[in-house]
C-alpha atoms as a PDB file:
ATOM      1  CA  UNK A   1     104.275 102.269 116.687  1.00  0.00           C
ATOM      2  CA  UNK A   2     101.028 101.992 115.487  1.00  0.00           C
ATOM      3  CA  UNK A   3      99.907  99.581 112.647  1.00  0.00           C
ATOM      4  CA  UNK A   4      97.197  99.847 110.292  1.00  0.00           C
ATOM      5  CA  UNK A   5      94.561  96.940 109.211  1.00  0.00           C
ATOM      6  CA  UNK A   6      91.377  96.933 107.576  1.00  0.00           C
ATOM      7  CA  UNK A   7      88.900  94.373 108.751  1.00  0.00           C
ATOM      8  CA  UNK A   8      85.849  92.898 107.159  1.00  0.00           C
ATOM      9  CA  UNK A   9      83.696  91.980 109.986  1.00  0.00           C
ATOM     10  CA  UNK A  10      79.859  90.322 109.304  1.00  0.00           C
ATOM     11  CA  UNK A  11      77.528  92.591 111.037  1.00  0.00           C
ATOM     12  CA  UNK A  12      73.849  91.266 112.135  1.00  0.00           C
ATOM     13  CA  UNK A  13      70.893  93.420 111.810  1.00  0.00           C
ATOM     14  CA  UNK A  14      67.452  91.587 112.801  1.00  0.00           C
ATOM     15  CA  UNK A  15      69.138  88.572 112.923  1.00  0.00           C
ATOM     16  CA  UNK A  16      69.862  88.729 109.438  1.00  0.00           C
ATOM     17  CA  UNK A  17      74.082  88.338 108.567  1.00  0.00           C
ATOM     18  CA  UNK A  18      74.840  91.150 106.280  1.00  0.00           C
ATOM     19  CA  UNK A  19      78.281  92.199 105.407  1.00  0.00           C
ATOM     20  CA  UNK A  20      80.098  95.199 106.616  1.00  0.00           C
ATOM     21  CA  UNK A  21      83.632  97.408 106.209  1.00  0.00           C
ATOM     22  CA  UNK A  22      85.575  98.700 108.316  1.00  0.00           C
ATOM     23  CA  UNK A  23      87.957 101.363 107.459  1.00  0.00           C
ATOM     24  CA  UNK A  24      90.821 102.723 109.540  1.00  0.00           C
ATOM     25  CA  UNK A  25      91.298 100.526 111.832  1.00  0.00           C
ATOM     26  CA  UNK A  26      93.933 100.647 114.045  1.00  0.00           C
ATOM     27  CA  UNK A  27      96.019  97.696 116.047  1.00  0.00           C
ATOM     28  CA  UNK A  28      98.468  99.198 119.375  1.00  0.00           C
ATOM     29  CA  UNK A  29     100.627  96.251 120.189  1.00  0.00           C
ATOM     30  CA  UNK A  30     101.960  97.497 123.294  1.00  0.00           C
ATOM     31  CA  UNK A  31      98.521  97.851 124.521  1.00  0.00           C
ATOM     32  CA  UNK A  32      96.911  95.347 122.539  1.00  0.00           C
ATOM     33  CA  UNK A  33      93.951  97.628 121.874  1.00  0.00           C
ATOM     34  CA  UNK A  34      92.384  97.383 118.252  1.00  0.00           C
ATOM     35  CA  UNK A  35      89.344 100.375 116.947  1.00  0.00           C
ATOM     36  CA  UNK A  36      87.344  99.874 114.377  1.00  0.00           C
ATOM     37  CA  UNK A  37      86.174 103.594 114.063  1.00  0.00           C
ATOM     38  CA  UNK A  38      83.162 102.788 111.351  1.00  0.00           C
ATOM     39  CA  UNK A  39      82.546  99.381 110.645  1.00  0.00           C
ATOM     40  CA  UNK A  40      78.921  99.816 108.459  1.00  0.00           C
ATOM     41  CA  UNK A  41      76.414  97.414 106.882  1.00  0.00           C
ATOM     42  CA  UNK A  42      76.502  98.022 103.280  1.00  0.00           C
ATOM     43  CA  UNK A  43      72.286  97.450 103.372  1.00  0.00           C
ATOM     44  CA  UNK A  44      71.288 100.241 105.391  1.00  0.00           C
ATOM     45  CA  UNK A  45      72.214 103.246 107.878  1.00  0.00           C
ATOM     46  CA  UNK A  46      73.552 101.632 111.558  1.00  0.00           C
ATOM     47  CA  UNK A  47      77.211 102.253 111.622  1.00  0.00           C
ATOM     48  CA  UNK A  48      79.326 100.431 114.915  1.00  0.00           C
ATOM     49  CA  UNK A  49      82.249 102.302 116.541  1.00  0.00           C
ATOM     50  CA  UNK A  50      83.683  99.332 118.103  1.00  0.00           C
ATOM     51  CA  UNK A  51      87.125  99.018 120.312  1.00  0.00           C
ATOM     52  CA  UNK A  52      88.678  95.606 121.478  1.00  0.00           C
ATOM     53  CA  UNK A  53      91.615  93.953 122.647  1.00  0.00           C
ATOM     54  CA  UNK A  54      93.215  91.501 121.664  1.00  0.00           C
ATOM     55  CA  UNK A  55      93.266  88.035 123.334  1.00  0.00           C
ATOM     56  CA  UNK A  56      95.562  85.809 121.899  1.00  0.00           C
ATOM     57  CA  UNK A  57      96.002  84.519 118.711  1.00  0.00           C
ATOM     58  CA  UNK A  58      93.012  85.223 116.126  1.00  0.00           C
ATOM     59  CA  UNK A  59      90.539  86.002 119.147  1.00  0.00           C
ATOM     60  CA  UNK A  60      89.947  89.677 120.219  1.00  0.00           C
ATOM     61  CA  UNK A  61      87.416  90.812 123.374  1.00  0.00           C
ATOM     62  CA  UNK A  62      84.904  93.714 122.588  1.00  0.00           C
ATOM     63  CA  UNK A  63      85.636  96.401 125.361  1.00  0.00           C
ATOM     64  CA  UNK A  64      83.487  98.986 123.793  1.00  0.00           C
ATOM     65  CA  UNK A  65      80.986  99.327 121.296  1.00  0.00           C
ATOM     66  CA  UNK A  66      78.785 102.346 120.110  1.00  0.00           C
ATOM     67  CA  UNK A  67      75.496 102.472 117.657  1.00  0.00           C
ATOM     68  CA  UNK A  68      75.833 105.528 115.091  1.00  0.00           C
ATOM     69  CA  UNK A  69      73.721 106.217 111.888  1.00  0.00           C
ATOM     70  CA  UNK A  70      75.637 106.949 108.789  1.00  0.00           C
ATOM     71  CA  UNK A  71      74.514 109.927 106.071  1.00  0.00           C
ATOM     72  CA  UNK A  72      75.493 110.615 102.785  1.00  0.00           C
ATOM     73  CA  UNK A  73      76.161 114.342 102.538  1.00  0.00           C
ATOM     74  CA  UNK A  74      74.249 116.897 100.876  1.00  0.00           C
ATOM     75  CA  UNK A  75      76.290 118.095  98.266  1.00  0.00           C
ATOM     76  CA  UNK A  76      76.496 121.933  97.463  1.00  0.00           C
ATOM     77  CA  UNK A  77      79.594 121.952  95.268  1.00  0.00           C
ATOM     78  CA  UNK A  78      82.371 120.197  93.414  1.00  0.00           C
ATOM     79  CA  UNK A  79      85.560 121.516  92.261  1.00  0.00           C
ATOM     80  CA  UNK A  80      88.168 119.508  90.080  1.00  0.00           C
ATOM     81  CA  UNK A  81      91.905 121.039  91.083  1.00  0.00           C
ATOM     82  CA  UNK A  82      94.413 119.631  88.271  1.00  0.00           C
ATOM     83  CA  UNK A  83      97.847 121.395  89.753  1.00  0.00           C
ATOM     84  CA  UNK A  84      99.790 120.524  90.913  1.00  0.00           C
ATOM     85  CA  UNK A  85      98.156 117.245  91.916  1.00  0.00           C
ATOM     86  CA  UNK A  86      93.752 116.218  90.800  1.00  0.00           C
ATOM     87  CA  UNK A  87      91.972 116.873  93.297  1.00  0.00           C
ATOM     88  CA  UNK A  88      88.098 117.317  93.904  1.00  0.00           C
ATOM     89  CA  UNK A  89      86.914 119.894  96.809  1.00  0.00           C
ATOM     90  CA  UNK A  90      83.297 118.822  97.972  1.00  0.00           C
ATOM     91  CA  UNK A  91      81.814 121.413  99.771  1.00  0.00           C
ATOM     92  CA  UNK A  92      78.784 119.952 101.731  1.00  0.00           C
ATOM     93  CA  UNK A  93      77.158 119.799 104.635  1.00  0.00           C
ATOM     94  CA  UNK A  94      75.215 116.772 106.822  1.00  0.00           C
ATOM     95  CA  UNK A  95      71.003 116.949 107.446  1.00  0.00           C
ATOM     96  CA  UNK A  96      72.097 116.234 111.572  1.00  0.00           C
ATOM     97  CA  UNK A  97      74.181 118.588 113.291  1.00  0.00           C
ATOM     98  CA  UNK A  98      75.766 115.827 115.183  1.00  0.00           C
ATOM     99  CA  UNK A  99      77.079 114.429 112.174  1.00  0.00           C
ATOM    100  CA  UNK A 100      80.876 114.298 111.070  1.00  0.00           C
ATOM    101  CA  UNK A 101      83.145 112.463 108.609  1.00  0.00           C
ATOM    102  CA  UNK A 102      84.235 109.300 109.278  1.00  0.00           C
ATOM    103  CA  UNK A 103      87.074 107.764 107.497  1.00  0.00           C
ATOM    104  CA  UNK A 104      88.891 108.843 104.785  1.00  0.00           C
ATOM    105  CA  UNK A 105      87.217 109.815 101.412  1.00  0.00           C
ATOM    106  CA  UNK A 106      87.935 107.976  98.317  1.00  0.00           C
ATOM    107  CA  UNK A 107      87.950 108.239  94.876  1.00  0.00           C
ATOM    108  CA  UNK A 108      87.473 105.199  92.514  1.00  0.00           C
ATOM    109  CA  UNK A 109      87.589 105.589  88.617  1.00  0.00           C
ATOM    110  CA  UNK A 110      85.545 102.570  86.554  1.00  0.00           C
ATOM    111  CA  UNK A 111      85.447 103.545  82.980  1.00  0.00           C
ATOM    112  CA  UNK A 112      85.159 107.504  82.220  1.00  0.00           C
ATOM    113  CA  UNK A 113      83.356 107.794  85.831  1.00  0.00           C
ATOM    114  CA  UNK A 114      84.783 108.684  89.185  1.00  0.00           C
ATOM    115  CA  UNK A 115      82.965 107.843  91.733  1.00  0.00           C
ATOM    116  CA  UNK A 116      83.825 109.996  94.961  1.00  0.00           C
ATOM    117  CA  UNK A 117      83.039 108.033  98.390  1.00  0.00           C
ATOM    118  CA  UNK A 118      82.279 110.222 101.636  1.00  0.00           C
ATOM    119  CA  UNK A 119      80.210 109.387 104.130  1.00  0.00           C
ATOM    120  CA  UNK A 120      79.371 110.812 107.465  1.00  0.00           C
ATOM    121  CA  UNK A 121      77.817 109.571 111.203  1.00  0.00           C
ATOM    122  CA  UNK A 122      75.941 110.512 114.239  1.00  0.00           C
ATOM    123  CA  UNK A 123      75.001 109.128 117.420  1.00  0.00           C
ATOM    124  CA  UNK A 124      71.681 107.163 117.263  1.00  0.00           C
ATOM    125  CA  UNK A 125      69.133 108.726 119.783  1.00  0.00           C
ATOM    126  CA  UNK A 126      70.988 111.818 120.529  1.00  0.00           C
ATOM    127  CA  UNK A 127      69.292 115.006 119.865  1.00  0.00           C
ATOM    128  CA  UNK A 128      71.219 117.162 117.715  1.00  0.00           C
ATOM    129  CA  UNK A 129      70.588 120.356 116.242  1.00  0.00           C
ATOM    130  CA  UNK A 130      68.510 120.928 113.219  1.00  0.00           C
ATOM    131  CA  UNK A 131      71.723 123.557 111.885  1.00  0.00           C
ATOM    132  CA  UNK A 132      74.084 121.390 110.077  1.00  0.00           C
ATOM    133  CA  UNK A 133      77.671 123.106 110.168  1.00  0.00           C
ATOM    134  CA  UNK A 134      79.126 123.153 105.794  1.00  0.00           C
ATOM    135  CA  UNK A 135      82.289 121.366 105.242  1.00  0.00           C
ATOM    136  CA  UNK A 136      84.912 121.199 102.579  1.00  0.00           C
ATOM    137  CA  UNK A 137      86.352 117.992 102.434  1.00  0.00           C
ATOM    138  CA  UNK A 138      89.175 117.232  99.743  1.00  0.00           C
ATOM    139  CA  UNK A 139      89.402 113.771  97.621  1.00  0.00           C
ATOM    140  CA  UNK A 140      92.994 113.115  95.730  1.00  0.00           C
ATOM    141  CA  UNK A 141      92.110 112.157  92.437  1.00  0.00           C
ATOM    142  CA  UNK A 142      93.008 109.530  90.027  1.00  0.00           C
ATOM    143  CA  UNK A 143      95.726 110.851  87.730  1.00  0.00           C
ATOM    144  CA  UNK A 144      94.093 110.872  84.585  1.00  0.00           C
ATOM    145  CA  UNK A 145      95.073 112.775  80.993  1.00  0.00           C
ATOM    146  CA  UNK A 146      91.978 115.319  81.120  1.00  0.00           C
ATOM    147  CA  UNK A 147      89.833 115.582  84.419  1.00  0.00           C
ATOM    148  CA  UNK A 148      86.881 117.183  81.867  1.00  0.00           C
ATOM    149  CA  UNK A 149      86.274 114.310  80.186  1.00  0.00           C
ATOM    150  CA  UNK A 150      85.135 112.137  82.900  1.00  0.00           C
ATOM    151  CA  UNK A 151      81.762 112.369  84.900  1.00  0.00           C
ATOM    152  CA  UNK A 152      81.295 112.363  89.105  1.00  0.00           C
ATOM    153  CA  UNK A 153      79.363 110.988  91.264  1.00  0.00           C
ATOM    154  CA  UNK A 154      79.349 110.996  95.292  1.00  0.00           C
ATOM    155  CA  UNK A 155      78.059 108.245  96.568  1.00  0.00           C
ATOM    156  CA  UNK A 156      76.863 107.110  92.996  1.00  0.00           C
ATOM    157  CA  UNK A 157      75.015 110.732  92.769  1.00  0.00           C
ATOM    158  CA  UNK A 158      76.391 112.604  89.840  1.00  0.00           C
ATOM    159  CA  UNK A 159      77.430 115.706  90.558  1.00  0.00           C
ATOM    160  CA  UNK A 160      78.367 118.436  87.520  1.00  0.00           C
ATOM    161  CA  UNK A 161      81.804 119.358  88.805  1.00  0.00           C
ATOM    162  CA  UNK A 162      83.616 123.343  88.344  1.00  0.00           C
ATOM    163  CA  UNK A 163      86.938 123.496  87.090  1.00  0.00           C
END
């Protein structure tokens, strides 16, 4: 059985505290074996894939850790679906070829705006290739009475959707 929690973990960066997400994390009782598959600073571009076990109580041992730099993708399209459920089909692609999505894309609506979140990571110092592989990713949408009359953004970049 495998249990889901999200985690807000305090990252430091230069010896400087700055606060960090984590997003899919997963907790395996039997094994006692947590992952935090992206926990990233909201102030810049290290991401940590970290793994640990838990210890006891509230206190959990680090048994792995990894450095990875996160990217925004560049966006080459968006499509707003309306049937039989909204949904927006970003087709994109990452400036590293090492790069891949991490986490689950989201879709927040503030006002008339949705703003799309979908980020993507690497390996930091890895040598990757210049040809960055296109994706389609797909976001489910907030239900809302017309999907035209409301702007996009990705990662607070507005995007002029197709319908």
């Amino acid at each position: 059985m495998r249990n889901v929690f999200c985690f807000l973990v305090v990252a430091s960066i230069v010896a400087v505290p700055q606060p960090a997400n984590a997003c899919d994390s997963t907790f395996e009782p039997v094994t006692g074996a947590v992952n935090l598959p992206c926990i990233g600073t909201i102030a810049g571009t290290q991401v940590f894939d970290v793994t640990m076990k838990w210890a006891g109580g509230n206190n959990f041992t680090v048994t792995s850790s990894s450095e990875l730099t996160a990217y925004n993708p560049n966006v080459i399209t968006l499509k707003i679906v309306t049937t039989p459920v909204p949904v927006a089909l970003i087709h994109a692609y990452y400036p590293s070829g090492c790069a891949r999505s991490y986490a689950r894309p989201s879709a927040i609506l503030t006002g008339n705006n949705v703003d799309i979140r979908l980020k993507g990571w690497a390996p930091t110092g890895v040598v990757c290739t210049a040809m960055a592989a296109l994706f389609v990713e797909s976001v489910a949408l907030p239900v809302v009475a017309d999907n035209q009359t409301y702007t996009y953004t990705i990662n607070g970049v507005s995007v002029a959707p197709t319908y």
